[in-house]
Protein backbone atom coordinates (compact mmCIF):
# COMPACT_ATOMS: atom_id res chain seq x y z
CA UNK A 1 0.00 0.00 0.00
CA UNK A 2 1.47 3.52 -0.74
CA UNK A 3 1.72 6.30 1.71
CA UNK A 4 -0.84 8.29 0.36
CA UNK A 5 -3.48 5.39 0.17
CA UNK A 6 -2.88 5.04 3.90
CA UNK A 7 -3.34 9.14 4.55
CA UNK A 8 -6.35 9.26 2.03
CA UNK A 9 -8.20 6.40 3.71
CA UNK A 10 -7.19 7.62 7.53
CA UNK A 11 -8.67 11.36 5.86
CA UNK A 12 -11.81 9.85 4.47
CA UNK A 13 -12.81 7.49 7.37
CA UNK A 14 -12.36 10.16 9.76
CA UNK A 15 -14.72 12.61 8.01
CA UNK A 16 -16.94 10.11 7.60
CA UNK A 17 -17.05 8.49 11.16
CA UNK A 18 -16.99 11.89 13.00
CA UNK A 19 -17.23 14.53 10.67
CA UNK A 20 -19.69 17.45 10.51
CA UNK A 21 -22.58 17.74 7.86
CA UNK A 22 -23.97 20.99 6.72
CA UNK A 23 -27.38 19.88 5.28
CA UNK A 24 -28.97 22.66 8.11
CA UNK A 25 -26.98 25.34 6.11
CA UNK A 26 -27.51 27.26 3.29
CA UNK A 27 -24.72 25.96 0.87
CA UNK A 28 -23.22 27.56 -2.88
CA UNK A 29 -22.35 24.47 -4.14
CA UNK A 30 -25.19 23.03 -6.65
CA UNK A 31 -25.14 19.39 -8.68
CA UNK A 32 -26.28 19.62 -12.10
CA UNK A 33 -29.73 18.92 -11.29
CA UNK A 34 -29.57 22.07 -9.31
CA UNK A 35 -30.16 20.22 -5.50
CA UNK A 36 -27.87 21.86 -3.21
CA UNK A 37 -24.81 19.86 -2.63
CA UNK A 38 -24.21 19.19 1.30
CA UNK A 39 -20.90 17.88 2.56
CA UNK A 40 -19.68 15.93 5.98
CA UNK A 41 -16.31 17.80 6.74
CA UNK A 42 -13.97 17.71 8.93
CA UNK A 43 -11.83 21.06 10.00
CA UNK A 44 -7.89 21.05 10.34
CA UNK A 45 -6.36 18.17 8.66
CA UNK A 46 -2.77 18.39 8.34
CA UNK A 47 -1.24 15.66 6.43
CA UNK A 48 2.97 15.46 5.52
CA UNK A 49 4.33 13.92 2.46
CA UNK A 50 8.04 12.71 2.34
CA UNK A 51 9.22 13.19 -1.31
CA UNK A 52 12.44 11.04 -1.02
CA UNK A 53 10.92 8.57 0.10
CA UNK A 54 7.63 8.01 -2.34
CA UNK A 55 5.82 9.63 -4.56
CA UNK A 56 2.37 9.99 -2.46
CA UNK A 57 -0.15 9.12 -5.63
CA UNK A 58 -2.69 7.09 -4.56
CA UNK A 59 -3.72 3.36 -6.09
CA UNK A 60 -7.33 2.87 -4.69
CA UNK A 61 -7.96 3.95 -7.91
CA UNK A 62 -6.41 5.77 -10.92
CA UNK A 63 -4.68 9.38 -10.61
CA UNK A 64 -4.97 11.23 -14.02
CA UNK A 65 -0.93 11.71 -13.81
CA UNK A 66 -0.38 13.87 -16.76
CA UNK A 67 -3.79 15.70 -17.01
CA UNK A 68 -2.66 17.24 -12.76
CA UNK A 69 0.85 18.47 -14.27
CA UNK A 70 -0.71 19.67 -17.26
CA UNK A 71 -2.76 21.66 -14.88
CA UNK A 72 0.25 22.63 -12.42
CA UNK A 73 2.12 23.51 -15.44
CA UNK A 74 -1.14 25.95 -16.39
CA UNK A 75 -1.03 27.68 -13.16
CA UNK A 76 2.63 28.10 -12.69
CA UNK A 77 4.02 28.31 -15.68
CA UNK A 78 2.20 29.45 -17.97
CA UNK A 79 0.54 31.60 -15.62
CA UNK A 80 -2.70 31.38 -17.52
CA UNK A 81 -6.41 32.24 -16.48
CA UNK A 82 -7.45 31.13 -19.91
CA UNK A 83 -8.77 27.39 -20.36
CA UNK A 84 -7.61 27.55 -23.84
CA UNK A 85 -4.55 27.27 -22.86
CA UNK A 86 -5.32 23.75 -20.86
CA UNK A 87 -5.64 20.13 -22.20
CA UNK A 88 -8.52 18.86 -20.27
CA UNK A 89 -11.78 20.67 -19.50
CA UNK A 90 -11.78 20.57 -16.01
CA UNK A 91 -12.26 24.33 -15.78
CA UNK A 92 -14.71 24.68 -17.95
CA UNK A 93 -17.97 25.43 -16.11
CA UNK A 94 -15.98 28.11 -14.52
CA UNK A 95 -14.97 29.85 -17.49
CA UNK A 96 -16.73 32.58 -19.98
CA UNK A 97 -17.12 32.55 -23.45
CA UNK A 98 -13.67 33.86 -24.51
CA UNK A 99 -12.74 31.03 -22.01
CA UNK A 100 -11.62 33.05 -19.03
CA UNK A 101 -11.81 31.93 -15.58
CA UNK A 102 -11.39 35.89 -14.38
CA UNK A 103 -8.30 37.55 -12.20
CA UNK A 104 -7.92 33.88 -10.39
CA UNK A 105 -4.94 31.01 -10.35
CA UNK A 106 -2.20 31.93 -12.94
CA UNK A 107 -3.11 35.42 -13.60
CA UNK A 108 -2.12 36.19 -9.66
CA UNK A 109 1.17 34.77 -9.99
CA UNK A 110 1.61 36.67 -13.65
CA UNK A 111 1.36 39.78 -11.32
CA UNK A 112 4.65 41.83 -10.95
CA UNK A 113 5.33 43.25 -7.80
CA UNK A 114 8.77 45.79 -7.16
CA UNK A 115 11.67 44.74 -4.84
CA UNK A 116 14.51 45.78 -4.32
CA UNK A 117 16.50 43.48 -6.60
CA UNK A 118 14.10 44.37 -9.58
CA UNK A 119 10.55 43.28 -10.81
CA UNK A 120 9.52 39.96 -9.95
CA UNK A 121 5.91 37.88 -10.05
CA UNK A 122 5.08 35.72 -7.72
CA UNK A 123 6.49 32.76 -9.33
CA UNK A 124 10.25 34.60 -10.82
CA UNK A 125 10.45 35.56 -7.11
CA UNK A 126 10.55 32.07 -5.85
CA UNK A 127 12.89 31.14 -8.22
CA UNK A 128 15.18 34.01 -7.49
CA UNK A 129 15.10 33.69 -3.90
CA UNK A 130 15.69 29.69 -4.10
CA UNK A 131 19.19 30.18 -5.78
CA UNK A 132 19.94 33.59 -4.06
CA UNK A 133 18.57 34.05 -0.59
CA UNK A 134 18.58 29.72 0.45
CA UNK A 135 18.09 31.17 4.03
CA UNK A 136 14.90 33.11 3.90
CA UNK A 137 11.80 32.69 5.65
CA UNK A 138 9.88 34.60 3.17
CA UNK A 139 9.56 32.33 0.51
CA UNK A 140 6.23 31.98 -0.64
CA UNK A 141 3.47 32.77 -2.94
CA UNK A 142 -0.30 33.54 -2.24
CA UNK A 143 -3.40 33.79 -4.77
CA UNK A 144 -5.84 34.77 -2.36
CA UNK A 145 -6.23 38.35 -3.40
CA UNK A 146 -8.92 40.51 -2.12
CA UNK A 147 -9.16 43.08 -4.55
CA UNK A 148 -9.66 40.70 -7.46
CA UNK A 149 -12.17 38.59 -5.35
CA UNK A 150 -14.85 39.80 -6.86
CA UNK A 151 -13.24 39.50 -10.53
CA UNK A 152 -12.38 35.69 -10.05
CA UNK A 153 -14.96 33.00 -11.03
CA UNK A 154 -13.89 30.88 -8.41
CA UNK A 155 -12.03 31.79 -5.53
CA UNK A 156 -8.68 30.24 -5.25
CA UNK A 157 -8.38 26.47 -3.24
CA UNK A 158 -5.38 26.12 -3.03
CA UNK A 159 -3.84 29.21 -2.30
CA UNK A 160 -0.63 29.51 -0.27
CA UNK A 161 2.83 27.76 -0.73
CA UNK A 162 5.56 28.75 1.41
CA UNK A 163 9.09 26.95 0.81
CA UNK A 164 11.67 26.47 3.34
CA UNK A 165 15.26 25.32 2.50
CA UNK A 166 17.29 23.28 5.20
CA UNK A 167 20.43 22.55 3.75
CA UNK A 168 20.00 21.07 0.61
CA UNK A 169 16.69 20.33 1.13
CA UNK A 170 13.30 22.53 -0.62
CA UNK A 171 10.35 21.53 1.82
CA UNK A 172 7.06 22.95 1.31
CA UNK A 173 3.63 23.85 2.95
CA UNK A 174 0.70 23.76 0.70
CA UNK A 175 -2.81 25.81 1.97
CA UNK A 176 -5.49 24.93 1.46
CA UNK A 177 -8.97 26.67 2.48
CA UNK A 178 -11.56 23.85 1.14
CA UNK A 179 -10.89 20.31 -0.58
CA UNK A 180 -13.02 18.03 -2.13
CA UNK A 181 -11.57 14.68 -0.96
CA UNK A 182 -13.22 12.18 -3.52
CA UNK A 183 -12.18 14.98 -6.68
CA UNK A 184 -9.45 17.08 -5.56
CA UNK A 185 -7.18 15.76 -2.75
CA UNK A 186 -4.98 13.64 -4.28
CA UNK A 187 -4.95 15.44 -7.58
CA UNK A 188 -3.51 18.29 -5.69
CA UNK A 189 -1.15 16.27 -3.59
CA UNK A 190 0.38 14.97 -6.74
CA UNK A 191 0.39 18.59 -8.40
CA UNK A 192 2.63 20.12 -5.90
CA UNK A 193 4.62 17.04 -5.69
CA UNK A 194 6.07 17.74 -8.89
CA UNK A 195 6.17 20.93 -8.33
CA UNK A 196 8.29 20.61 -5.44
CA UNK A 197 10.42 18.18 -7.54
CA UNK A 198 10.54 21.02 -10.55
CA UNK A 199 11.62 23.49 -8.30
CA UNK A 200 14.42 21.29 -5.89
CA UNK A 201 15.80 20.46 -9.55
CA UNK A 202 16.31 24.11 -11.09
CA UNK A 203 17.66 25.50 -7.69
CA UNK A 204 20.41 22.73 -7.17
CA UNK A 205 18.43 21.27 -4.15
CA UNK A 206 16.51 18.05 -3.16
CA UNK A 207 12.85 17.81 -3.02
CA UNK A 208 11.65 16.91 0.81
CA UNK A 209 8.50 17.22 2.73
CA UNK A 210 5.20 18.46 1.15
CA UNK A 211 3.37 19.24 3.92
CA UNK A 212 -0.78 19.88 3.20
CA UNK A 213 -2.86 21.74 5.30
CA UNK A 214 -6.54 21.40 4.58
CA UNK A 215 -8.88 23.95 7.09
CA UNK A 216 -12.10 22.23 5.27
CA UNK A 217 -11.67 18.52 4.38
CA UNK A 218 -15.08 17.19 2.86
CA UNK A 219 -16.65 14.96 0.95
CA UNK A 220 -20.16 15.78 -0.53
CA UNK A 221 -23.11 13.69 0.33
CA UNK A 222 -23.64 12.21 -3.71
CA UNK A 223 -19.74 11.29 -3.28
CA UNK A 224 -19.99 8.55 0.12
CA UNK A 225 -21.40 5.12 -2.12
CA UNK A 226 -18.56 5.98 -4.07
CA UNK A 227 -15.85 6.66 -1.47
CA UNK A 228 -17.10 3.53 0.96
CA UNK A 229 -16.56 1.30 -2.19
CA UNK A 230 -12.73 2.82 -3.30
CA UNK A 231 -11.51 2.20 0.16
CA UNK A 232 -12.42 -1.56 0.29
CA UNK A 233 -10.41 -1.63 -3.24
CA UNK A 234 -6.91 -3.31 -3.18
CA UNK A 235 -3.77 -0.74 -2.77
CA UNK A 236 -0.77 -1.18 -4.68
CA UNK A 237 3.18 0.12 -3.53
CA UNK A 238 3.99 3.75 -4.79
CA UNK A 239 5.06 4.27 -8.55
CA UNK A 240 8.75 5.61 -8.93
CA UNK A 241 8.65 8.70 -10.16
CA UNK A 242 10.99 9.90 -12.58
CA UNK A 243 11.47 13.22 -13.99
CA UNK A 244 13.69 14.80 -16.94
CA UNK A 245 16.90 15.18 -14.83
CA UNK A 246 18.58 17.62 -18.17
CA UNK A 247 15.48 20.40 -17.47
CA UNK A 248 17.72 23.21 -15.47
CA UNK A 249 14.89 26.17 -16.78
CA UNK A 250 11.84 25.96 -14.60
CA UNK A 251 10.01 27.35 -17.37
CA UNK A 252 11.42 24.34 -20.43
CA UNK A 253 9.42 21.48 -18.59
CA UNK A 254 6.79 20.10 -20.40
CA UNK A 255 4.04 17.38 -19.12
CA UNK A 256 6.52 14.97 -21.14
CA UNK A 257 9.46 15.53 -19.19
CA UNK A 258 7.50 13.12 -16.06
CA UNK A 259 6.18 9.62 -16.31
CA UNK A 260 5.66 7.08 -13.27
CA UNK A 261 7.03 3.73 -13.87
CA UNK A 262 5.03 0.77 -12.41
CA UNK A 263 2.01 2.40 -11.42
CA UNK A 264 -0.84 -0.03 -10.57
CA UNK A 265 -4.20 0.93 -9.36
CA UNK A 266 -7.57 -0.33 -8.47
CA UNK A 267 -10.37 0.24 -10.96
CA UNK A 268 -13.77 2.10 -10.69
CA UNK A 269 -16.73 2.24 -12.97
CA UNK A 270 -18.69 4.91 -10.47
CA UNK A 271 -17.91 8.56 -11.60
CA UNK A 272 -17.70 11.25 -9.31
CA UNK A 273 -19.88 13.76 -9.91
CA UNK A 274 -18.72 17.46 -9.67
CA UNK A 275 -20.72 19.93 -7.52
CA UNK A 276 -20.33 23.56 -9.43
């Protein structure tokens, strides 16, 4: 069993053996048939990831590997707020006809903001700060901007990273304000996995602990069949993960440059509906 099969399934049964619903609440979320999507949540999960020693993708069932980076890759790279620009269509109901999702994800991080060694977004600031200034406690990025609240068409999930180098090591706390356990946990934890792993390789350092903070955990009430049948499924060990070691440019990766070798999974027909 990987790592992150024994974290998800810990998460999940928690939630779901003393978790909190909301069904006396007025809730946003709405499934396609328009009902109001409730969730059982619980508040505070921290969860830590150690990158040298697995890649934490889980095998109760399938991780879309490349369609996550391709998304990662969106946000950070490209810095886009356009789904155009993405492979899947997983951002689709949030976007408007020119395909904009609003001032939300990569367009924060394509903000420049002045320092004093020059003009830097979010991102170029990371990666300046990584090769230059190791030591610093001020490492980090954040999406969550007020201002443009009201411009974004969702407001960011994940929203914070902060980076901390110990030697030769990049460790790394990911934010997180809500997650949708069934749809988005692991897809995240795999996203800044790599991400990690991108950035320990273009700074000279070592990928080490991902560390995930989620303040609402939950899983909505359409998703529990679903999620009580995935964790009776088998578990498999972690993939290895293996990235493009000749990529020294953060910003020369592509979605090819990453593959997992020997990754086995269990196999679901139920789909997980997505609460918009």
């Amino acid at each position: 069993m990987s790592y992150a099969d024994e974290v998800f399934k810990s998460n999940c049964r928690e939630i779901l053996e003393s978790g909190v619903w909301d069904k006396d609440l007025p809730v946003r979320p709405r499934w396609e048939d328009g009902t109001p999507a409730h969730t059982i949540k619980k508040f505070g999960i921290v969860n830590r990831y150690d990158l040298q020693k697995e890649f934490p993708i889980i095998t109760l069932r399938r991780t879309a590997f490349k369609s996550a980076i391709d998304e990662i890759l969106w946000i950070w790279q490209k810095k886009s707020n356009n789904v155009h620009d993405l492979n899947s269509h997983i951002w689709d109901s949030w976007a408007d006809e020119s395909g904009s999702i609003g001032k939300a994800y990569g367009y924060q991080l394509s903000v420049k903001h002045k320092y004093k060694e020059g003009e830097f977004d979010q991102v170029d600031r990371v990666l300046y700060d990584l090769k230059n200034n190791p030591a610093s406690r001020r490492i980090m990025t954040n999406i969550y901007t007020f201002a443009d609240l009201s411009e974004m068409h969702l407001y960011p999930c994940a929203y914070s990273m902060t980076f901390n180098v110990s030697g030769k090591v990049l460790n790394g706390i990911l934010n997180q304000r809500s997650n949708d356990m069934a749809v988005a946990n692991n897809w995240n934890v795999v996203q800044y996995a790599v991400l990690m792993h991108m950035l320990a390789q273009v700074s000279g350092l070592i990928a080490g602990e991902l560390v995930h903070v989620i303040a609402d955990a939950h899983i909505y009430d359409r998703h529990i069949p679903v999620i009580e049948k995935m964790l009776k499924n088998p578990s498999y060990p972690a993939p290895r993960f293996v990235m493009n070691p000749d990529v020294k440019d953060f910003y020369a990766f592509t979605v090819d440059d990453f593959r997992l070798e020997d990754y086995r999974y269990s196999k679901i027909e139920d789909k997980f509906e997505v609460a918009v």
